[in-house]
N, C-alpha and C. Protein backbone atom coordinates (compact mmCIF):
# COMPACT_ATOMS: atom_id res chain seq x y z
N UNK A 1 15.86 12.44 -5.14
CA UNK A 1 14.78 12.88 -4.29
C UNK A 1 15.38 13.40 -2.98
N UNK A 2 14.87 14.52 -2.31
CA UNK A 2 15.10 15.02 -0.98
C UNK A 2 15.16 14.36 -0.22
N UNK A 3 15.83 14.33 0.80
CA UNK A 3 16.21 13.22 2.25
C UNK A 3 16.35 14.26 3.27
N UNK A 4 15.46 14.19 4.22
CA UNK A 4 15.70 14.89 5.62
C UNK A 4 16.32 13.67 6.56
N UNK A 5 17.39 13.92 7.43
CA UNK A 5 18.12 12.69 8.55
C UNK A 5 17.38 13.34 9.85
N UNK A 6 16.51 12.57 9.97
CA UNK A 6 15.82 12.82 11.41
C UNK A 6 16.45 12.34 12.08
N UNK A 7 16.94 10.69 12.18
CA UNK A 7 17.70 9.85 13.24
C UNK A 7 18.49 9.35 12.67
N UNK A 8 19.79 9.10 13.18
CA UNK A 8 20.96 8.33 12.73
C UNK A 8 21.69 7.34 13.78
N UNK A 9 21.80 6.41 13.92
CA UNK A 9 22.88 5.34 14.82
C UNK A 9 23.25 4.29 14.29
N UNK A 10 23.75 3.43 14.78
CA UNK A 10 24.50 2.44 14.16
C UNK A 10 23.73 1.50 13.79
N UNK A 11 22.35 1.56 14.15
CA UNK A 11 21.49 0.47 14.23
C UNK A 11 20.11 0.61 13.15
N UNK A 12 20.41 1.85 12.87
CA UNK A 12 19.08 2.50 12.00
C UNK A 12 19.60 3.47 11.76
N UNK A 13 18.56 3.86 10.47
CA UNK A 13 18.80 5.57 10.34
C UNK A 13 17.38 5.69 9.38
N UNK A 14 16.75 6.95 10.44
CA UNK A 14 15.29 7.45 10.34
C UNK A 14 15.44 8.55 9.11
N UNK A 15 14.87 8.77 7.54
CA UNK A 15 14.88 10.19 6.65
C UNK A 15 13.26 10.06 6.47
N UNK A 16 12.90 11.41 6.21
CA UNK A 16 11.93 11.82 5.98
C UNK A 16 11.87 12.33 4.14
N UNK A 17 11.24 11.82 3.37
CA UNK A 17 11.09 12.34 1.95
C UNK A 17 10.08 13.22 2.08
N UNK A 18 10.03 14.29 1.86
CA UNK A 18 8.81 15.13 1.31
C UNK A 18 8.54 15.50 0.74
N UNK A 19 8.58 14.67 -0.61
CA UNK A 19 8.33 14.80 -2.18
C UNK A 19 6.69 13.46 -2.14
N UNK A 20 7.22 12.81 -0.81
CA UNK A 20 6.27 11.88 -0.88
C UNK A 20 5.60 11.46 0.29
N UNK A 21 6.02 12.37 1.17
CA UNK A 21 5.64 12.19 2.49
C UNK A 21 5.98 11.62 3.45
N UNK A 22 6.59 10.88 3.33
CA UNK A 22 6.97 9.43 3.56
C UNK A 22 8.29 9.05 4.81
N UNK A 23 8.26 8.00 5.57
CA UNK A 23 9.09 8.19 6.34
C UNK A 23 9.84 6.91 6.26
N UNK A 24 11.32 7.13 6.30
CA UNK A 24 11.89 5.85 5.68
C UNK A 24 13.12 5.15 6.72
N UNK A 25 12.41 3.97 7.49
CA UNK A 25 13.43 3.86 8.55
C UNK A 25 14.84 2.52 7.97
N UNK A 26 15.28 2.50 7.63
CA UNK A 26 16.46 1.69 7.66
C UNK A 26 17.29 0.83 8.78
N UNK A 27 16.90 -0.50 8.64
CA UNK A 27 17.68 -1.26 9.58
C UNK A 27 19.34 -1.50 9.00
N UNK A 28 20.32 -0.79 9.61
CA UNK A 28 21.42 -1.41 9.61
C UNK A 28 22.39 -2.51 9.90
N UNK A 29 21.10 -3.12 11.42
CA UNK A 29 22.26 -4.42 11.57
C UNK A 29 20.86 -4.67 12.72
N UNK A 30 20.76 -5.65 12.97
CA UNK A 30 20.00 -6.23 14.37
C UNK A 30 20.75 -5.14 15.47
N UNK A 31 18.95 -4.98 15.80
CA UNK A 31 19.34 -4.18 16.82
C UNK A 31 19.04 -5.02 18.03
N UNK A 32 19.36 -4.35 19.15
CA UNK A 32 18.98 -5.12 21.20
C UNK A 32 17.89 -4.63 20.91
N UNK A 33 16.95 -5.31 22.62
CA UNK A 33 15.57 -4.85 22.54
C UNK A 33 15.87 -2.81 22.78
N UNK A 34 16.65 -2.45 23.97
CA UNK A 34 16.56 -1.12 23.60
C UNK A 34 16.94 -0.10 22.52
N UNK A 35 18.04 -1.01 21.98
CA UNK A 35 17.72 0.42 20.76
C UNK A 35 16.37 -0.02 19.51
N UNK A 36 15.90 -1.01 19.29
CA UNK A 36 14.89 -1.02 18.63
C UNK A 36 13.68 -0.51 19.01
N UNK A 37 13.41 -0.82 20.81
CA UNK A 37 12.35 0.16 20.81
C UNK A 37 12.77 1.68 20.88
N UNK A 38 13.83 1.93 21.28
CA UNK A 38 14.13 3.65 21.29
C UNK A 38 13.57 4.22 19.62
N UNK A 39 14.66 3.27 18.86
CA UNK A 39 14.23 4.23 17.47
C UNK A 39 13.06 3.69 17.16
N UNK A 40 11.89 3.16 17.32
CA UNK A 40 10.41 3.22 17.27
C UNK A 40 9.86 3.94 17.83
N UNK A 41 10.07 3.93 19.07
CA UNK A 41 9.49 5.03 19.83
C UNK A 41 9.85 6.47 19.68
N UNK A 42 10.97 6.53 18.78
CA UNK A 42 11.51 8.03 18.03
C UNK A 42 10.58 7.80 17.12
N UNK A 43 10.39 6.86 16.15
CA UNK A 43 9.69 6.64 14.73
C UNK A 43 8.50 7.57 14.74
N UNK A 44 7.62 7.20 16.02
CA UNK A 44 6.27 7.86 16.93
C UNK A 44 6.26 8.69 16.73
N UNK A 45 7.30 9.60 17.41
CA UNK A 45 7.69 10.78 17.63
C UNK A 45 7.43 11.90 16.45
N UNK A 46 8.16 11.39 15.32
CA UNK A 46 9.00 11.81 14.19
C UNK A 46 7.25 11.85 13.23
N UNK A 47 6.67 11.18 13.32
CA UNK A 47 5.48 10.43 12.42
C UNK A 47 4.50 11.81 13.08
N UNK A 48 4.33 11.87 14.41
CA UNK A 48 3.43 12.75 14.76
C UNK A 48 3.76 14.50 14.53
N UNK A 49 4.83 14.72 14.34
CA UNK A 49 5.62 16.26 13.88
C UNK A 49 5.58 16.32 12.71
N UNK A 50 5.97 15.57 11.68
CA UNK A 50 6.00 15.47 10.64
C UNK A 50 4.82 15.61 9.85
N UNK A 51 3.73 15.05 10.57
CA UNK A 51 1.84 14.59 9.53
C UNK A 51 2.55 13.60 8.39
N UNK A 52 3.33 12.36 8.75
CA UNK A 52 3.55 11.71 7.68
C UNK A 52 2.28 10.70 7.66
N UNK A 53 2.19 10.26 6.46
CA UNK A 53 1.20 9.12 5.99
C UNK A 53 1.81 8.26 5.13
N UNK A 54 2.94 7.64 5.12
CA UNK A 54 3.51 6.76 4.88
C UNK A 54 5.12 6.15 5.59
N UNK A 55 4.76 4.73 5.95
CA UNK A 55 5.63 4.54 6.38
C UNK A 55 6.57 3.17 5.21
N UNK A 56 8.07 3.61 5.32
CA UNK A 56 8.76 2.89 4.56
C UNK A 56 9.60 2.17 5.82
N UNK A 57 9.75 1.03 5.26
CA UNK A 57 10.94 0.13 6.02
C UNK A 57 11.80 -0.97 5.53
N UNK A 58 13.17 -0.75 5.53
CA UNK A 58 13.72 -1.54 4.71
C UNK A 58 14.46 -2.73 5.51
N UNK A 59 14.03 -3.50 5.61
CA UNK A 59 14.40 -4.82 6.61
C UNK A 59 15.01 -5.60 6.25
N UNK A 60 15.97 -5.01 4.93
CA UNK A 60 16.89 -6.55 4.85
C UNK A 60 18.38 -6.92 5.94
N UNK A 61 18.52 -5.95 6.73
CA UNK A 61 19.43 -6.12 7.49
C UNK A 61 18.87 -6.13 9.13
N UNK A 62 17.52 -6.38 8.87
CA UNK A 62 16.75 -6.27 10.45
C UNK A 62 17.45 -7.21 10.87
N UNK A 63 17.13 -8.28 10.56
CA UNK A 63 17.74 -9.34 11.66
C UNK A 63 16.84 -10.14 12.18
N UNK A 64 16.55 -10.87 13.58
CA UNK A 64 15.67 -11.62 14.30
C UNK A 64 15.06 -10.41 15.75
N UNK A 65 13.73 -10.34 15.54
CA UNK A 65 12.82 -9.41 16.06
C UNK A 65 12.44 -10.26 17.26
N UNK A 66 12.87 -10.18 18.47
CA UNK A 66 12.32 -10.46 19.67
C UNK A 66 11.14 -10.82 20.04
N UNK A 67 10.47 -12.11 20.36
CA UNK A 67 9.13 -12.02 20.28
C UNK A 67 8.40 -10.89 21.61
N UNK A 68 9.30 -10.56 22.51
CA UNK A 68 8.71 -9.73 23.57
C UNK A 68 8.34 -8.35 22.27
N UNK A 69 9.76 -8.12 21.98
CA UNK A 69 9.34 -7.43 20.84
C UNK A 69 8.57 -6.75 19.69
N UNK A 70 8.33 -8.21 19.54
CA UNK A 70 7.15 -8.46 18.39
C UNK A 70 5.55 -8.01 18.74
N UNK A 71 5.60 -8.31 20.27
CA UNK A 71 4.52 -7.59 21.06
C UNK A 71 4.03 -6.45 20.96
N UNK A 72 5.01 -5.95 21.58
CA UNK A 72 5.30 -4.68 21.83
C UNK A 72 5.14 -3.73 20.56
N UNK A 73 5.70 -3.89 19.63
CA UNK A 73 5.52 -3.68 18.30
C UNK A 73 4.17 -3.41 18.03
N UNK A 74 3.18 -4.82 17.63
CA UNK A 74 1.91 -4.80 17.35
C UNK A 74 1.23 -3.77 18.19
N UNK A 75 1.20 -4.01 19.70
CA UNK A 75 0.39 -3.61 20.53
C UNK A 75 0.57 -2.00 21.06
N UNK A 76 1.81 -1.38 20.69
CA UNK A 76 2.16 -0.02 21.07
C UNK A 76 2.36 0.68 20.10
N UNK A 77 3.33 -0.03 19.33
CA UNK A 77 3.92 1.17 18.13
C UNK A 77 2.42 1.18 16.84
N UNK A 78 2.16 0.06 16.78
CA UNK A 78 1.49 0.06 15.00
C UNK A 78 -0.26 0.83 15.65
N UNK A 79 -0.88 0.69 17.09
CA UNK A 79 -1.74 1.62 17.25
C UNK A 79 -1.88 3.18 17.24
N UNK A 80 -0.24 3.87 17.61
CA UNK A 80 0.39 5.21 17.88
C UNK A 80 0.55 5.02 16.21
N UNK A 81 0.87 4.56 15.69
CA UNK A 81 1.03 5.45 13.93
C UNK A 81 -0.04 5.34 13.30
N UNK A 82 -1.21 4.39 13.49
CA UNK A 82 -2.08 4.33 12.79
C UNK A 82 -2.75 5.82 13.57
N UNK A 83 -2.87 6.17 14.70
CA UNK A 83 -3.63 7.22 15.36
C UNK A 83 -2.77 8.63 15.11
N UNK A 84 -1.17 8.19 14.41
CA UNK A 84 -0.67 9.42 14.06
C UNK A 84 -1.14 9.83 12.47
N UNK A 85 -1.64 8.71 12.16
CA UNK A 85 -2.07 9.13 10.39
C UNK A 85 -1.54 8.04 9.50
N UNK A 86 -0.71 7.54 9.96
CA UNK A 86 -0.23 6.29 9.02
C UNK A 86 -0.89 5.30 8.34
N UNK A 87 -1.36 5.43 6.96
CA UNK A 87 -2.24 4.62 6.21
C UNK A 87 -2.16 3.49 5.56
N UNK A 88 -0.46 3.60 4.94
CA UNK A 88 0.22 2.38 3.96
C UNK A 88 1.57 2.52 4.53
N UNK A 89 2.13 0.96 4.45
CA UNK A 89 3.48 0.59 4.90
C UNK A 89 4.21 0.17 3.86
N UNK A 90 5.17 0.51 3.24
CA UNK A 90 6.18 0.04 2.42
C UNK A 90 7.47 -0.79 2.93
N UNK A 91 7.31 -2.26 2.64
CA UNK A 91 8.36 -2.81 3.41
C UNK A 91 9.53 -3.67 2.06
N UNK A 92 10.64 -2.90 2.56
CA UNK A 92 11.97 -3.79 1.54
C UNK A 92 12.51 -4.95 1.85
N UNK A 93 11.65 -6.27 2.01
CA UNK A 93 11.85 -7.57 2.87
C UNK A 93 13.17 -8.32 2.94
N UNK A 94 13.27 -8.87 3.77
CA UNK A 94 14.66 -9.44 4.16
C UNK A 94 14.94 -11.08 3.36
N UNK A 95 16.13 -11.41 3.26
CA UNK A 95 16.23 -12.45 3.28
C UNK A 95 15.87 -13.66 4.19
N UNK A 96 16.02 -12.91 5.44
CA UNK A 96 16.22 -13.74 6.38
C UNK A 96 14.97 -14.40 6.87
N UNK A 97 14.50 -15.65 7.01
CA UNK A 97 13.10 -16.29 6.79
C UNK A 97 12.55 -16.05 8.47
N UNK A 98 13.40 -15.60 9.51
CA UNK A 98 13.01 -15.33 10.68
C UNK A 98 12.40 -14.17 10.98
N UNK A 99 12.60 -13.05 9.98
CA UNK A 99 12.51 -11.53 9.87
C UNK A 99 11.03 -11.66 9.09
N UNK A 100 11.32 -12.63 7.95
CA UNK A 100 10.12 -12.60 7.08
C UNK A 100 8.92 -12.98 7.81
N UNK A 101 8.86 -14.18 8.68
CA UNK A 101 7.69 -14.65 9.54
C UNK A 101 7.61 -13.60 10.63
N UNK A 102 8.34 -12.23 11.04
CA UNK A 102 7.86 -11.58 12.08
C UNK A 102 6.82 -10.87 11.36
N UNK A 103 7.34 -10.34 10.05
CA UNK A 103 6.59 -9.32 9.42
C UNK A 103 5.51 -9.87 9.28
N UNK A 104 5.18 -11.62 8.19
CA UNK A 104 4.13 -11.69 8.22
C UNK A 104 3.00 -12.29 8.80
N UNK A 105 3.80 -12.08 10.20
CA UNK A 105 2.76 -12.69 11.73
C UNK A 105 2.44 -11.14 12.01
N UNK A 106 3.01 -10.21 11.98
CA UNK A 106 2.31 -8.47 12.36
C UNK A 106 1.32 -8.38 11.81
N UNK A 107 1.70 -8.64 10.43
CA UNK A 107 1.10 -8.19 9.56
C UNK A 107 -0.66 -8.69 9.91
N UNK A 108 -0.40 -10.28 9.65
CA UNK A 108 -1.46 -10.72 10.25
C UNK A 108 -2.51 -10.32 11.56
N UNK A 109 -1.60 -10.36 12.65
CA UNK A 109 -2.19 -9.91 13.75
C UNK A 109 -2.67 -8.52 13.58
N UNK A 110 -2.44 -7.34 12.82
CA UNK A 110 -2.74 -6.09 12.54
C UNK A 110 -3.92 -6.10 12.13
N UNK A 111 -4.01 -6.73 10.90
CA UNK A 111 -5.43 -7.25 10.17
C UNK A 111 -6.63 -7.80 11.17
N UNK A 112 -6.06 -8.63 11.70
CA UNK A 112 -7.34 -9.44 12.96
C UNK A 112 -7.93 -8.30 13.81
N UNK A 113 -6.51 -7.34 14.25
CA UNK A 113 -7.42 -6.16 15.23
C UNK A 113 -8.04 -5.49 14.71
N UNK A 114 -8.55 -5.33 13.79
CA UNK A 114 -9.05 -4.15 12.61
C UNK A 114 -8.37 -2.98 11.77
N UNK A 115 -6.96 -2.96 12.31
CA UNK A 115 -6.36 -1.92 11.92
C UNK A 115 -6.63 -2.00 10.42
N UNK A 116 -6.92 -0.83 9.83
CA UNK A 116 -7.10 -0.47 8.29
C UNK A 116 -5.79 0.31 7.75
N UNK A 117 -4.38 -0.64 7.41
CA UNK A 117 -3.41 0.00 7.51
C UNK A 117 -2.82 -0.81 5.88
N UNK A 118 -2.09 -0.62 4.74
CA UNK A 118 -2.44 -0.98 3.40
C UNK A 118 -0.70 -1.60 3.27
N UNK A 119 0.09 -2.93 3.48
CA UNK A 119 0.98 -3.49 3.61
C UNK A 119 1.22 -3.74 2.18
N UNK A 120 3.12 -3.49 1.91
CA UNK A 120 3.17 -3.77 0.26
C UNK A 120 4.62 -4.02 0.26
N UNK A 121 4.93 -5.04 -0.18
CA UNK A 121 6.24 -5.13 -0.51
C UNK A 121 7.16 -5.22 -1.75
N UNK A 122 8.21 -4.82 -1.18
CA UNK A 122 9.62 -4.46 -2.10
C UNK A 122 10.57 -5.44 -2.03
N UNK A 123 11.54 -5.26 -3.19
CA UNK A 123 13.05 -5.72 -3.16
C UNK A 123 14.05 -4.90 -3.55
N UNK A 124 13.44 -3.67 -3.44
CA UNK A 124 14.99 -2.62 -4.01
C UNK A 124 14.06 -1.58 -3.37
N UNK A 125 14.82 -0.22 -2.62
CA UNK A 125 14.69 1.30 -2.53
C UNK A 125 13.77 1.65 -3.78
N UNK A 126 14.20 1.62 -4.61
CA UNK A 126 13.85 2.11 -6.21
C UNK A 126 12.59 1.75 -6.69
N UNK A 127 12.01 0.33 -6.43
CA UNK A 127 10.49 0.25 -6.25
C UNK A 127 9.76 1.39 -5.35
N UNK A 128 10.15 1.17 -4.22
CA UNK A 128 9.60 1.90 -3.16
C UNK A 128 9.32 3.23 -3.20
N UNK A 129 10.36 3.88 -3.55
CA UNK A 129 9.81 5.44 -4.14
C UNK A 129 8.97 5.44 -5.48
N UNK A 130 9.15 4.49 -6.39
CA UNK A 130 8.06 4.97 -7.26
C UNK A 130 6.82 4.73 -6.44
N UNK A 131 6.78 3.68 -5.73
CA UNK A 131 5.29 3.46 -4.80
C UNK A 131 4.63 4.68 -4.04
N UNK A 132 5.71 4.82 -3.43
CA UNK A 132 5.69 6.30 -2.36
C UNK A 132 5.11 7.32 -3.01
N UNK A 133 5.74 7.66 -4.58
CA UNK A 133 5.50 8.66 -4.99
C UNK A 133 3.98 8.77 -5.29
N UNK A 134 3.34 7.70 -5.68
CA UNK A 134 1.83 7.08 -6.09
C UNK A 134 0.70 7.34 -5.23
N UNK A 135 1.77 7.02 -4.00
CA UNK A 135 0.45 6.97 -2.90
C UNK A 135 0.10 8.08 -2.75
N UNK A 136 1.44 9.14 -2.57
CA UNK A 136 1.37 10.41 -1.95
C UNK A 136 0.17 10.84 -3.03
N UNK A 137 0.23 10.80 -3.60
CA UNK A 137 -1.18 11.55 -5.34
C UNK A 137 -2.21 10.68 -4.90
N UNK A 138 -2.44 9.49 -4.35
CA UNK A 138 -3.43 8.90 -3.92
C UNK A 138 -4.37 9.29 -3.23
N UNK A 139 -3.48 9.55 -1.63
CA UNK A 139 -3.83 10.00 -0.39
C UNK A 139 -4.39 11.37 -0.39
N UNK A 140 -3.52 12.00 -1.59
CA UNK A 140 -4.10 13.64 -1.56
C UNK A 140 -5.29 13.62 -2.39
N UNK A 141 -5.73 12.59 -3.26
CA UNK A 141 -6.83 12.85 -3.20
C UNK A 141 -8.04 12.61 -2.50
N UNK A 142 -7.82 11.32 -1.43
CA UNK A 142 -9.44 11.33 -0.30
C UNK A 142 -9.32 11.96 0.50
């Protein structure tokens, strides 16, 4: 499948599929609080140029998510993608049981604010694009 490299650093690396729409951020290693919010706040960026409607994230190398972080996250980034178009999240979950309770405290807190945003998880890339590929035929049809 096609891979566009929107962002690349040591800490992530942002591709865009457009076989499926889809935007696929990759954690490489725990990031500091600034480069995690930089490449989110690129994520934003990238999500609103693009018209993507799916977001992928593969978190097995995230690491431990800052609870200032974790804030910040809920309260800035996941309102800016839901208002950029972002409908369903594809996440490749971590081992790590500290990573796992950030996701599914977001997750939670996302749900409570009303966000109408469709959370699904993975254990391999290879799930994930068949998912991706599904939705994209989904989405194009409502």
């Amino acid at each position: 499948m096609q891979k566009i490299n929107l962002y690349e650093a040591s800490y992530a690396t942002i591709y865009h599929y457009p076989a499926c729409n889809a935007f696929f951020i990759t954690w490489l290693r725990q990031a500091n609080n600034a480069e995690y919010r930089h490449v989110l706040s690129r994520a934003i960026e990238l999500i609103e140029s693009y018209n993507i409607s799916l977001w992928i994230a593969n978190m097995q190398k995230a690491g431990i998510v800052s609870l200032e972080n974790q804030q910040w996250f809920r309260e800035d980034i996941v309102p800016r993608a839901i208002h950029a178009g972002i409908r369903r999240a594809g996440i490749i979950l971590s081992e790590d049981a500290f990573n796992r309770f950030y996701l599914n405290n977001t997750i939670q807190k996302t749900k409570e604010k009303g966000f109408e945003v469709e959370f699904h998880y993975f254990n391999t890339p290879d799930e994930i694009f068949e998912w991706a590929l599904r939705m994209k035929l989904e989405l194009a049809d409502q």
